[in-house]
C-alpha atoms as a PDB file:
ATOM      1  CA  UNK A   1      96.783 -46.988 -40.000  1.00  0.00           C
ATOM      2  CA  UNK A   2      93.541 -48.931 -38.876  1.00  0.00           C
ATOM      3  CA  UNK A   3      93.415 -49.059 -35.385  1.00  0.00           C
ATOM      4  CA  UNK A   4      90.844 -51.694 -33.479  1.00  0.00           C
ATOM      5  CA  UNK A   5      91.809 -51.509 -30.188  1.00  0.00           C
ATOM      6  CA  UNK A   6      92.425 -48.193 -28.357  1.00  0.00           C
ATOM      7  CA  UNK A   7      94.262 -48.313 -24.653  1.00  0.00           C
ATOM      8  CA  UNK A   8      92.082 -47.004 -21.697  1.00  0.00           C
ATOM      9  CA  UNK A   9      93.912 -43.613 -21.477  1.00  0.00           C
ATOM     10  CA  UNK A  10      93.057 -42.572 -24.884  1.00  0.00           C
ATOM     11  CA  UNK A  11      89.514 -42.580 -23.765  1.00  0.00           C
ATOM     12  CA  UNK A  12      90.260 -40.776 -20.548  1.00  0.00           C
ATOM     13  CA  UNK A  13      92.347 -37.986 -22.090  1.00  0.00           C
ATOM     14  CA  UNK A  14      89.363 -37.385 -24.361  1.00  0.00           C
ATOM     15  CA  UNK A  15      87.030 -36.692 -21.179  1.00  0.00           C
ATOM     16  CA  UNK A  16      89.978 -34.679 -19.921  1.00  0.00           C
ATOM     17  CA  UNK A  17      89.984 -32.542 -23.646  1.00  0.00           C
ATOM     18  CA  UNK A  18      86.351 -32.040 -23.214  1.00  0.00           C
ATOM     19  CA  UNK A  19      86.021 -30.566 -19.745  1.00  0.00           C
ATOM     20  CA  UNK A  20      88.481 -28.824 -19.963  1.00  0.00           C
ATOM     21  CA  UNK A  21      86.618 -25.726 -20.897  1.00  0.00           C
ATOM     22  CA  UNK A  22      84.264 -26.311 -18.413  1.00  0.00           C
ATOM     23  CA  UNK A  23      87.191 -26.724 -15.823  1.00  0.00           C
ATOM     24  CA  UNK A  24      87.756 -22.576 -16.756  1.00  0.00           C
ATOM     25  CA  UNK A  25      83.921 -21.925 -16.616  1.00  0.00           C
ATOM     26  CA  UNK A  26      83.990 -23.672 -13.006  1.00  0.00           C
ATOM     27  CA  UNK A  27      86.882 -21.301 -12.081  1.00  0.00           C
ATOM     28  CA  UNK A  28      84.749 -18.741 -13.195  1.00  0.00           C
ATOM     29  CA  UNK A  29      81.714 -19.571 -10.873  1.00  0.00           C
ATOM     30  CA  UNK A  30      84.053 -20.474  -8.245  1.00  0.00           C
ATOM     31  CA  UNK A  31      85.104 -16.858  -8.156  1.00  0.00           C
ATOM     32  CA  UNK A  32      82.411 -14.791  -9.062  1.00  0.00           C
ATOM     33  CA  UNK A  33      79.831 -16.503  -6.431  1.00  0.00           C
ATOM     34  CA  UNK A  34      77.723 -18.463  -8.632  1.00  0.00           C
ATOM     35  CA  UNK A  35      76.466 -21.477  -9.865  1.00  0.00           C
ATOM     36  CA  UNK A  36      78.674 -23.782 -12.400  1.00  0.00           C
ATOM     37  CA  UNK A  37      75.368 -25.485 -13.579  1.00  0.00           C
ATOM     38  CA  UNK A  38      73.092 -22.095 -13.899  1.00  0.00           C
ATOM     39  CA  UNK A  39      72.191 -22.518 -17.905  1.00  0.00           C
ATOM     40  CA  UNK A  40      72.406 -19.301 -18.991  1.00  0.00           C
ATOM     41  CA  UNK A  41      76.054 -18.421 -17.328  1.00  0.00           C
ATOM     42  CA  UNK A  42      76.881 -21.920 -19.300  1.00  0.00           C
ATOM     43  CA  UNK A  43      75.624 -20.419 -22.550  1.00  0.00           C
ATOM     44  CA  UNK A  44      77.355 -16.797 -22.215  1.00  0.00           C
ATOM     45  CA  UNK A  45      80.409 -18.773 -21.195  1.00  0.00           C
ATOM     46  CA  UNK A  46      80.291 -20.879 -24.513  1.00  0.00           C
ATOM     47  CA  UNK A  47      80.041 -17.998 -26.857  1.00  0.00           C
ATOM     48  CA  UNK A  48      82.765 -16.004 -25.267  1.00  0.00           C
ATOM     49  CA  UNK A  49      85.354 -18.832 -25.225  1.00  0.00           C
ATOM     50  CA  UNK A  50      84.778 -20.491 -28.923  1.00  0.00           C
ATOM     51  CA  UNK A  51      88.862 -21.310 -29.122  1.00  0.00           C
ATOM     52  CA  UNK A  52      88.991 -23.240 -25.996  1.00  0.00           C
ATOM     53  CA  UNK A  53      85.729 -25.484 -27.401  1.00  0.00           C
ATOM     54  CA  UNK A  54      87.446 -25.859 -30.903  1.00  0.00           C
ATOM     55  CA  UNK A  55      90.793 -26.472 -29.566  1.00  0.00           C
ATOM     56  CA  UNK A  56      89.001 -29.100 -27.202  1.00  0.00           C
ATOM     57  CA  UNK A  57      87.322 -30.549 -30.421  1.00  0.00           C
ATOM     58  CA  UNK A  58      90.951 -30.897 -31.766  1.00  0.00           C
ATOM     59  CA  UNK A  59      92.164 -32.615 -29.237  1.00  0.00           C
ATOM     60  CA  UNK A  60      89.624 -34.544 -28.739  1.00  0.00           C
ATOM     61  CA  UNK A  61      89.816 -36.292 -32.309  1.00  0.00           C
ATOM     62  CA  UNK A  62      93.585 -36.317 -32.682  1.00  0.00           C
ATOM     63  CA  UNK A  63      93.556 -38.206 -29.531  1.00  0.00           C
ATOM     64  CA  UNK A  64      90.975 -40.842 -30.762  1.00  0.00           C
ATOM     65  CA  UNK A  65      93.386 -40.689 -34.145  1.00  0.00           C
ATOM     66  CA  UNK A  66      96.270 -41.774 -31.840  1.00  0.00           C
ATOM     67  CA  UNK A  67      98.129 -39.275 -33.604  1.00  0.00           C
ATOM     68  CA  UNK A  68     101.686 -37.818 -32.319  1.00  0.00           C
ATOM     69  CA  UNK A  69     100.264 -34.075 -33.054  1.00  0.00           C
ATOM     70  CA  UNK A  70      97.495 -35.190 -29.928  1.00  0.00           C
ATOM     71  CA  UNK A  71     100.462 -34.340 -27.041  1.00  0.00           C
ATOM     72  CA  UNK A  72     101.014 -31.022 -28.896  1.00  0.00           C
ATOM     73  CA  UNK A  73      97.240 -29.951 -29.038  1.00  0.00           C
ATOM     74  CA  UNK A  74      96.838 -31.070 -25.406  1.00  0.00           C
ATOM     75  CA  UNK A  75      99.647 -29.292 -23.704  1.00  0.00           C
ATOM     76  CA  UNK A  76      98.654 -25.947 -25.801  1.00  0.00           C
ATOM     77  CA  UNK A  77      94.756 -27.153 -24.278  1.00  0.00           C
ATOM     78  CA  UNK A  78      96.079 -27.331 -20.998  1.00  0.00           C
ATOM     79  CA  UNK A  79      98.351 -24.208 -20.766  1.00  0.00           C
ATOM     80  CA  UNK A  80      95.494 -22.149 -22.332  1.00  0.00           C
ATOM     81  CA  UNK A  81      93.460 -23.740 -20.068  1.00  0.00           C
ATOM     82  CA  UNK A  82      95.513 -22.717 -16.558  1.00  0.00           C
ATOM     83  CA  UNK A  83      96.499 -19.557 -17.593  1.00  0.00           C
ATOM     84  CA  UNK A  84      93.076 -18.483 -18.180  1.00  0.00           C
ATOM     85  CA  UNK A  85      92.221 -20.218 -14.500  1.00  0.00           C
ATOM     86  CA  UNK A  86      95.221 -18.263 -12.400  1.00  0.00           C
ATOM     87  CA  UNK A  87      94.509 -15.407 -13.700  1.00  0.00           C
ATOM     88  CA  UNK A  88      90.624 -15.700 -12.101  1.00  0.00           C
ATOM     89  CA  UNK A  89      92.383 -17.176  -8.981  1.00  0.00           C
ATOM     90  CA  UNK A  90      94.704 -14.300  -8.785  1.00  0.00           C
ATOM     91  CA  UNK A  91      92.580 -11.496  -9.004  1.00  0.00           C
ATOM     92  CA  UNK A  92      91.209 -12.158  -5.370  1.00  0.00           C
ATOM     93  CA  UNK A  93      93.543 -14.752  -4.641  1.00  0.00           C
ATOM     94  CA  UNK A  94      91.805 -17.644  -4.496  1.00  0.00           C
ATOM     95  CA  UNK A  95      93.010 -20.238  -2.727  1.00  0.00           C
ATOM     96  CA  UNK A  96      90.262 -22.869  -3.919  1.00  0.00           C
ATOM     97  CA  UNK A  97      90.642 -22.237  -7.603  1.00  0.00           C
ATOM     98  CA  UNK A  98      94.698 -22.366  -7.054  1.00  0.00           C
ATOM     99  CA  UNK A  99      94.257 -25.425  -5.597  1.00  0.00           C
ATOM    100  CA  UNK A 100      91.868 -26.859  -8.477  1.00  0.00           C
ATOM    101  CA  UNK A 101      94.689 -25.619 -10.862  1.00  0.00           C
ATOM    102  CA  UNK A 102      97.608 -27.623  -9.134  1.00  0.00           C
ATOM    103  CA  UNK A 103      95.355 -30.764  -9.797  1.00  0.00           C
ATOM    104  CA  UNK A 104      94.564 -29.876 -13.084  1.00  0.00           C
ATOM    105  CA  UNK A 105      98.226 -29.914 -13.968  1.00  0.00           C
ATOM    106  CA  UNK A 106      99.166 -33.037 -12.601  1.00  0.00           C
ATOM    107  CA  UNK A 107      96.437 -34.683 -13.843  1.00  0.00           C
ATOM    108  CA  UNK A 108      97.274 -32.989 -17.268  1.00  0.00           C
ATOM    109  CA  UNK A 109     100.816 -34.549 -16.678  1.00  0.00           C
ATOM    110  CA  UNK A 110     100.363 -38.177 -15.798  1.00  0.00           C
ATOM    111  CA  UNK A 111      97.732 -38.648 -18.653  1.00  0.00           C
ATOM    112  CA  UNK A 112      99.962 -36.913 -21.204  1.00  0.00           C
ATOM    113  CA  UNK A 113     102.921 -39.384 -20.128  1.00  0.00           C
ATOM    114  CA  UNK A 114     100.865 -42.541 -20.108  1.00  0.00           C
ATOM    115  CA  UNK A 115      99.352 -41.416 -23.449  1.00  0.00           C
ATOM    116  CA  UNK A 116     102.848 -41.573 -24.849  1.00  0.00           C
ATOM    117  CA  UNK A 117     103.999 -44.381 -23.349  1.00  0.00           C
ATOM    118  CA  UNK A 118     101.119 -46.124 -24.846  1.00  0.00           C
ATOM    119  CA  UNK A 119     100.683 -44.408 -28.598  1.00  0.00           C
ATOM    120  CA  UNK A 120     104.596 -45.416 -28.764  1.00  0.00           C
ATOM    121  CA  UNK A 121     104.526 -49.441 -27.828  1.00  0.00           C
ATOM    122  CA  UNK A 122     105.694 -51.575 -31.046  1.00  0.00           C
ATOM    123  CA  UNK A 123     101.621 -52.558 -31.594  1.00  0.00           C
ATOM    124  CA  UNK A 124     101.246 -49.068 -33.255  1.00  0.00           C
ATOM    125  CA  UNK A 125     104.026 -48.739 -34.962  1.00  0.00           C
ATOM    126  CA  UNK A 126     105.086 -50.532 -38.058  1.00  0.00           C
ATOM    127  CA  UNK A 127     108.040 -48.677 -37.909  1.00  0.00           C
ATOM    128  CA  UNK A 128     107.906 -48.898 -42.574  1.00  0.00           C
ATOM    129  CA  UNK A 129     105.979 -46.671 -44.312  1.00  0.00           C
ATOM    130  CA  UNK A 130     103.622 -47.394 -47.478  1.00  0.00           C
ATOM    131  CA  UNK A 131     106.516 -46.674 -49.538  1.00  0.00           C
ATOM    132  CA  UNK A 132     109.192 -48.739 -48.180  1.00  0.00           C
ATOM    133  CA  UNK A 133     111.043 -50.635 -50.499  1.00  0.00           C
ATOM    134  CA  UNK A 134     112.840 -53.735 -49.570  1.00  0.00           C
ATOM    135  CA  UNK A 135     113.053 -55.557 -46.675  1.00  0.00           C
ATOM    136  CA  UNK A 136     111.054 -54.014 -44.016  1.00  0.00           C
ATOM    137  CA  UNK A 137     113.152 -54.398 -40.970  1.00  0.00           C
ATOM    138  CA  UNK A 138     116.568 -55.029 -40.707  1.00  0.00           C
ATOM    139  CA  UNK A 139     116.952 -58.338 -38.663  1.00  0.00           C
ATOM    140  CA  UNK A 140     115.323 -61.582 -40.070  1.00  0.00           C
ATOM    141  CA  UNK A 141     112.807 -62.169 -37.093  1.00  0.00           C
ATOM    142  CA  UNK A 142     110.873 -64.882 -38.570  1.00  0.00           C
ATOM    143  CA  UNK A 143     107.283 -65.066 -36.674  1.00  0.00           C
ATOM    144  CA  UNK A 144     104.049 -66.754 -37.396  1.00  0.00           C
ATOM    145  CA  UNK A 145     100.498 -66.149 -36.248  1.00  0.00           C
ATOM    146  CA  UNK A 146      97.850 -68.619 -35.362  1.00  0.00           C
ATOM    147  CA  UNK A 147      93.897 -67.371 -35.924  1.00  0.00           C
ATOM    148  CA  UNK A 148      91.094 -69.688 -35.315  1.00  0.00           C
ATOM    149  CA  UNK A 149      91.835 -72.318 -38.746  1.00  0.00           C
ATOM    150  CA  UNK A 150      93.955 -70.208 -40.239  1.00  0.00           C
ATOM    151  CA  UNK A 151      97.932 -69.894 -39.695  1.00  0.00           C
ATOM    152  CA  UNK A 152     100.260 -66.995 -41.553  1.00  0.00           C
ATOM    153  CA  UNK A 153     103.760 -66.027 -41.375  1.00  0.00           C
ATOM    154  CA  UNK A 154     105.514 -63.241 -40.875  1.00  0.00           C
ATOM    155  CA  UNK A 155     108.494 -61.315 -39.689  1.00  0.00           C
ATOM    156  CA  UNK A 156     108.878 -58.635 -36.666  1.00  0.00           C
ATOM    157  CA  UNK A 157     109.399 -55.044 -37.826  1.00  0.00           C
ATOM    158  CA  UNK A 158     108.980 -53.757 -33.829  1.00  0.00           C
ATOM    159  CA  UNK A 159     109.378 -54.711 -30.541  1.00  0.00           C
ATOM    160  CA  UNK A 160     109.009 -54.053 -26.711  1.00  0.00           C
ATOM    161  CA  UNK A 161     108.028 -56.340 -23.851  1.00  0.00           C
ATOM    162  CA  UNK A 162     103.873 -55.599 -23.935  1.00  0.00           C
ATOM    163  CA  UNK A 163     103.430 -56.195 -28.057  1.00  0.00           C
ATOM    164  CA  UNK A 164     104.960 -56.358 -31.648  1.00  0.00           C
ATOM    165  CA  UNK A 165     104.283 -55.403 -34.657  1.00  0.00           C
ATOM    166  CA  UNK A 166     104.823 -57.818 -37.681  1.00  0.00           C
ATOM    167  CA  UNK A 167     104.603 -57.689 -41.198  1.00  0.00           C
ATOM    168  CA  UNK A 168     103.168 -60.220 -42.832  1.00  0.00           C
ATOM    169  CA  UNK A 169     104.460 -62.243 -46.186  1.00  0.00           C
ATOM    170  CA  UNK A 170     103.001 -61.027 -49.367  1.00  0.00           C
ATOM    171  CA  UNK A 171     100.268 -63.251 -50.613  1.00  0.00           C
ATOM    172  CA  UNK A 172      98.930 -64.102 -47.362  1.00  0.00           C
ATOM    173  CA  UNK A 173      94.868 -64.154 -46.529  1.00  0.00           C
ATOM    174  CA  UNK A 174      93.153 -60.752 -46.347  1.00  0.00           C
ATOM    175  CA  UNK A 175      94.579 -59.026 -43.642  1.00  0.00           C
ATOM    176  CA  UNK A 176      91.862 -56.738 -42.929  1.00  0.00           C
ATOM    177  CA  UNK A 177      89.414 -59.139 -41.421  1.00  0.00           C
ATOM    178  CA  UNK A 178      91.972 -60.314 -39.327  1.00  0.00           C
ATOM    179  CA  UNK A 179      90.993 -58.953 -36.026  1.00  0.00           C
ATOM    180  CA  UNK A 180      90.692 -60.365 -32.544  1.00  0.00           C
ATOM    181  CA  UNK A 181      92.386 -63.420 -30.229  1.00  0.00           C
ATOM    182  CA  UNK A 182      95.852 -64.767 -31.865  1.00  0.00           C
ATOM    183  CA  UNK A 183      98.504 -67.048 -30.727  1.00  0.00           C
ATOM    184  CA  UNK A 184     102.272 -65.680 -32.013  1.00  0.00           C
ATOM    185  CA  UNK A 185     105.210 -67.616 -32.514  1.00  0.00           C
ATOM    186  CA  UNK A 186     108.489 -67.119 -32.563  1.00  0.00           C
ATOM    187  CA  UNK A 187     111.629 -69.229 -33.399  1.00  0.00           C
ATOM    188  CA  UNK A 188     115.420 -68.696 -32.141  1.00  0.00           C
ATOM    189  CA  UNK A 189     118.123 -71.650 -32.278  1.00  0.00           C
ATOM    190  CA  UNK A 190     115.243 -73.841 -32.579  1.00  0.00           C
ATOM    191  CA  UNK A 191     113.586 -73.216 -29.377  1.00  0.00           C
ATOM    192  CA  UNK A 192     110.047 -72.112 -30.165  1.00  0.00           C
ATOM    193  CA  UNK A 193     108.199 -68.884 -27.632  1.00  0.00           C
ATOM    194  CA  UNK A 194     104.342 -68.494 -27.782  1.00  0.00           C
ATOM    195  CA  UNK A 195     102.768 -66.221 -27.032  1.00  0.00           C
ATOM    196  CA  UNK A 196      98.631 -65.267 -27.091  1.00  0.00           C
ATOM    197  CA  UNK A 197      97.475 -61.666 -27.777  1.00  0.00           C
ATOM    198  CA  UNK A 198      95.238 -59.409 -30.151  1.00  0.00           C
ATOM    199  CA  UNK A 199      95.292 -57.570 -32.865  1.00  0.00           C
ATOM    200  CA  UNK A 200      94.963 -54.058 -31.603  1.00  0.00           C
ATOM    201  CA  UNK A 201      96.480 -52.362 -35.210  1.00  0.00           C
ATOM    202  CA  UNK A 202      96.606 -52.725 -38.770  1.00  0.00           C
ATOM    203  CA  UNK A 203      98.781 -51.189 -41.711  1.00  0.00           C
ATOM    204  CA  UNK A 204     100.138 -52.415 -44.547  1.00  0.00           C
ATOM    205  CA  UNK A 205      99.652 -56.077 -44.804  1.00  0.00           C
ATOM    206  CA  UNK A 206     100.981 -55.280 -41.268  1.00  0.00           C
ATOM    207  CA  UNK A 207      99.214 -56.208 -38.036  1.00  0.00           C
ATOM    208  CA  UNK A 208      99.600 -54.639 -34.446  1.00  0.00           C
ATOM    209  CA  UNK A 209      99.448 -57.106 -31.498  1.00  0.00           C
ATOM    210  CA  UNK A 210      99.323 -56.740 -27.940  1.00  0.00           C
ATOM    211  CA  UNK A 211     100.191 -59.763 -25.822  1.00  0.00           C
ATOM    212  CA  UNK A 212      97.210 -60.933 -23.108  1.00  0.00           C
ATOM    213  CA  UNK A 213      99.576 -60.854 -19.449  1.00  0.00           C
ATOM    214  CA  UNK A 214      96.884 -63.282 -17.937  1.00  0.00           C
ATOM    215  CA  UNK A 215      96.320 -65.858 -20.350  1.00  0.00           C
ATOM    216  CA  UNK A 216     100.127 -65.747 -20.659  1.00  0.00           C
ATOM    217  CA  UNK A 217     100.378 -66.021 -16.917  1.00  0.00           C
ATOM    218  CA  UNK A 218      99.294 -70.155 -17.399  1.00  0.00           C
ATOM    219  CA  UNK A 219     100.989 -70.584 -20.210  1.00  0.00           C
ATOM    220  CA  UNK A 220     103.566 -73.514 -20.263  1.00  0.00           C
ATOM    221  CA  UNK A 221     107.056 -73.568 -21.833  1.00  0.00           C
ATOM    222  CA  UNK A 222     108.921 -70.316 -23.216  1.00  0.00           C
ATOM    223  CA  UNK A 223     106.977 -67.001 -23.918  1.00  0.00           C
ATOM    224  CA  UNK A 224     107.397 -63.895 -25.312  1.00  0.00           C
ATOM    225  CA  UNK A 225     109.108 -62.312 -22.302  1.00  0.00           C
ATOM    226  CA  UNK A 226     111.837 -65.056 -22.640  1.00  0.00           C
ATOM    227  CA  UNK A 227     112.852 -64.484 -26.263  1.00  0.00           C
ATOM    228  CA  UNK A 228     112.182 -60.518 -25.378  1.00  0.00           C
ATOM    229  CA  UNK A 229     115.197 -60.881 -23.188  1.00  0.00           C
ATOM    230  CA  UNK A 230     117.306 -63.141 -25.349  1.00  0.00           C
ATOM    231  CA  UNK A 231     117.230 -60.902 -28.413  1.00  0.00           C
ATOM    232  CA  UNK A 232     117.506 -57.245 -26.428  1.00  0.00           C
ATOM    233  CA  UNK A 233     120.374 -58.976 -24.913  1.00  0.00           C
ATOM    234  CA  UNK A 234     122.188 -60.082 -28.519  1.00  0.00           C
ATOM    235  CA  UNK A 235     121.294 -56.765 -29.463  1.00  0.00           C
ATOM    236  CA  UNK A 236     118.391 -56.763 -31.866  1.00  0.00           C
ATOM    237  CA  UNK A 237     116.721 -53.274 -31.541  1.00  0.00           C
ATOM    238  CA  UNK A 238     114.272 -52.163 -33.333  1.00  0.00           C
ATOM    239  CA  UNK A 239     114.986 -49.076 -35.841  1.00  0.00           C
ATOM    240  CA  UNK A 240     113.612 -46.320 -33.541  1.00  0.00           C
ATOM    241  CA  UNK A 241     115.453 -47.414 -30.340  1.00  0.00           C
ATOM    242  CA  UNK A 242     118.735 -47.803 -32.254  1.00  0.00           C
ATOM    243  CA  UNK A 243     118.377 -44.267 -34.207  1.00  0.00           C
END
C-alpha cells in the first residue's frame, strides 16, 4: 500500500521510538550524579546498549510503514525500555527516576492506543488483497469521486465515520496520480450525500480517503455522517467489523 498522508501520531510515536534510549541513558545520569548531555557518557552509553538503538530503528520505520507489527515492536521498546529504568531507580530507590518511569508508561499507552485507532480507520484499509477475486466487498455501495475535471466511480469496500476506502471500476484514469482534495458521493434511495476529503491511501486501483470535518462543517444538504448512520443502522458492516 502507498500511503500519502500519515496522521500526526505516527510522527510523534517515532520521536517517542527514538528517545527512548536516551530516556534509559537519562535514568542513568539521573542516578549516578551526572550529566545527560556530557559527550563521552553519551558515547559509552551507545556502544553498551546497541539492541535498544536497533530495536528503536525498528520501530521507528515500521511505524512510518503504518504497519500492524509497529504496536508489537513498540510495546517490546517500551518494556525493555522500563525495565532497564526501575531497575536503576531501584537500586537506591529513586524516587525521581520512578516518577519519570510512571510517565513514560502512560505516555507509551495513550500513543500506542491512538496509533491503533488511527492505522485501523477504513482510509487504510482496503479490506481485499491483490489477489482477490470477484467482487471486492460484499454490499453494492455504489460511490463516485470528483477531482479537479475529472470524475470516477467506484464502490465502498470500508467504512467508519472519519473516512472510506473505495475501490475504483476497472478502466478508470491512472490512479496513482490521484492524490489530494476530492469531493465523494454517495447514493441511497435516490437521495445523494457529499462529502469533501483527501486521498490519504492508495492500493489496488483502490484509494484511501479521509473526510475534511471543517469544510464539511458548511456544507449544505446530506453528508457523509448522514448516510454513515443510515447504512450502520440497516446493517451494512464492513467485513472486519462483522468477522
Amino acid at each position: 500500500m502507498s500511503i500519502y498522508s500519515r496522521p500526526t501520531v505516527v510522527f510523534q510515536l517515532i520521536l517517542f521510538c527514538i528517545l527512548s534510549p536516551y530516556f534509559i541513558h537519562l535514568a542513568a545520569a539521573l542516578d549516578g550524579g551526572s550529566s545527560a548531555l556530557e559527550y563521552r557518557a553519551f558515547v559509552e552509553f551507545l556502544q553498551e546498549h546497541t539492541l535498544f538503538i536497533i530495536g528503536s530503528l525498528v520501530c521507528s520505520y515500521s511505524t512510518w510503514k503504518m504497519m500492524s507489527a509497529a504496536r508489537i515492536f513498540t510495546v517490546l521498546l517500551s518494556l525493555g525500555t522500563l525495565i532497564v529504568s526501575m531497575n536503576i531507580a531501584l537500586a537506591e530507590f529513586n524516587k525521581v527516576i520512578l516518577i519519570m518511569c510512571f510517565f513514560y508508561a502512560v505516555t507509551a499507552y495513550y500513543l500506542l492506543m491512538v496509533y491503533k485507532e488511527e492505522t485501523t480507520s477504513a482510509a487504510y484499509n482496503p479490506l481485499y488483497s491483490a489477489n482477490t477475486i470477484g467482487q471486492r466487498t460484499d454490499y453494492d455501495l455504489q460511490c463516485s469521486i470528483t477531482f479537479p475535471g475529472e470524475t470516477l466511480s467506484g464502490v465502498l469496500t470500508n467504512w467508519d465515520s472519519a473516512g472510506c476506502f473505495v475501490s475504483l471500476d476497472p478502466g478508470e484514469a491512472a490512479l496513482v496520480f490521484m492524490q489530494g482534495e476530492l469531493e465523494i458521493e454517495t447514493r441511497l434511495d435516490g437521495v445523494k450525500f457529499r462529502e469533501s476529503g483527501k486521498v490519504v491511501s492508495f492500493f489496488e486501483r483502490g484509494i484511501g480517503i479521509r473526510f475534511t470535518p471543517k469544510a464539511n462543517e458548511l456544507r449544505d444538504g446530506y453528508n457523509w455522517n448522514d448516510y454513515f448512520k443510515i447504512i450502520d443502522h440497516r446493517g451494512f458492516f464492513p467485513r472486519s467489523k462483522k468477522c
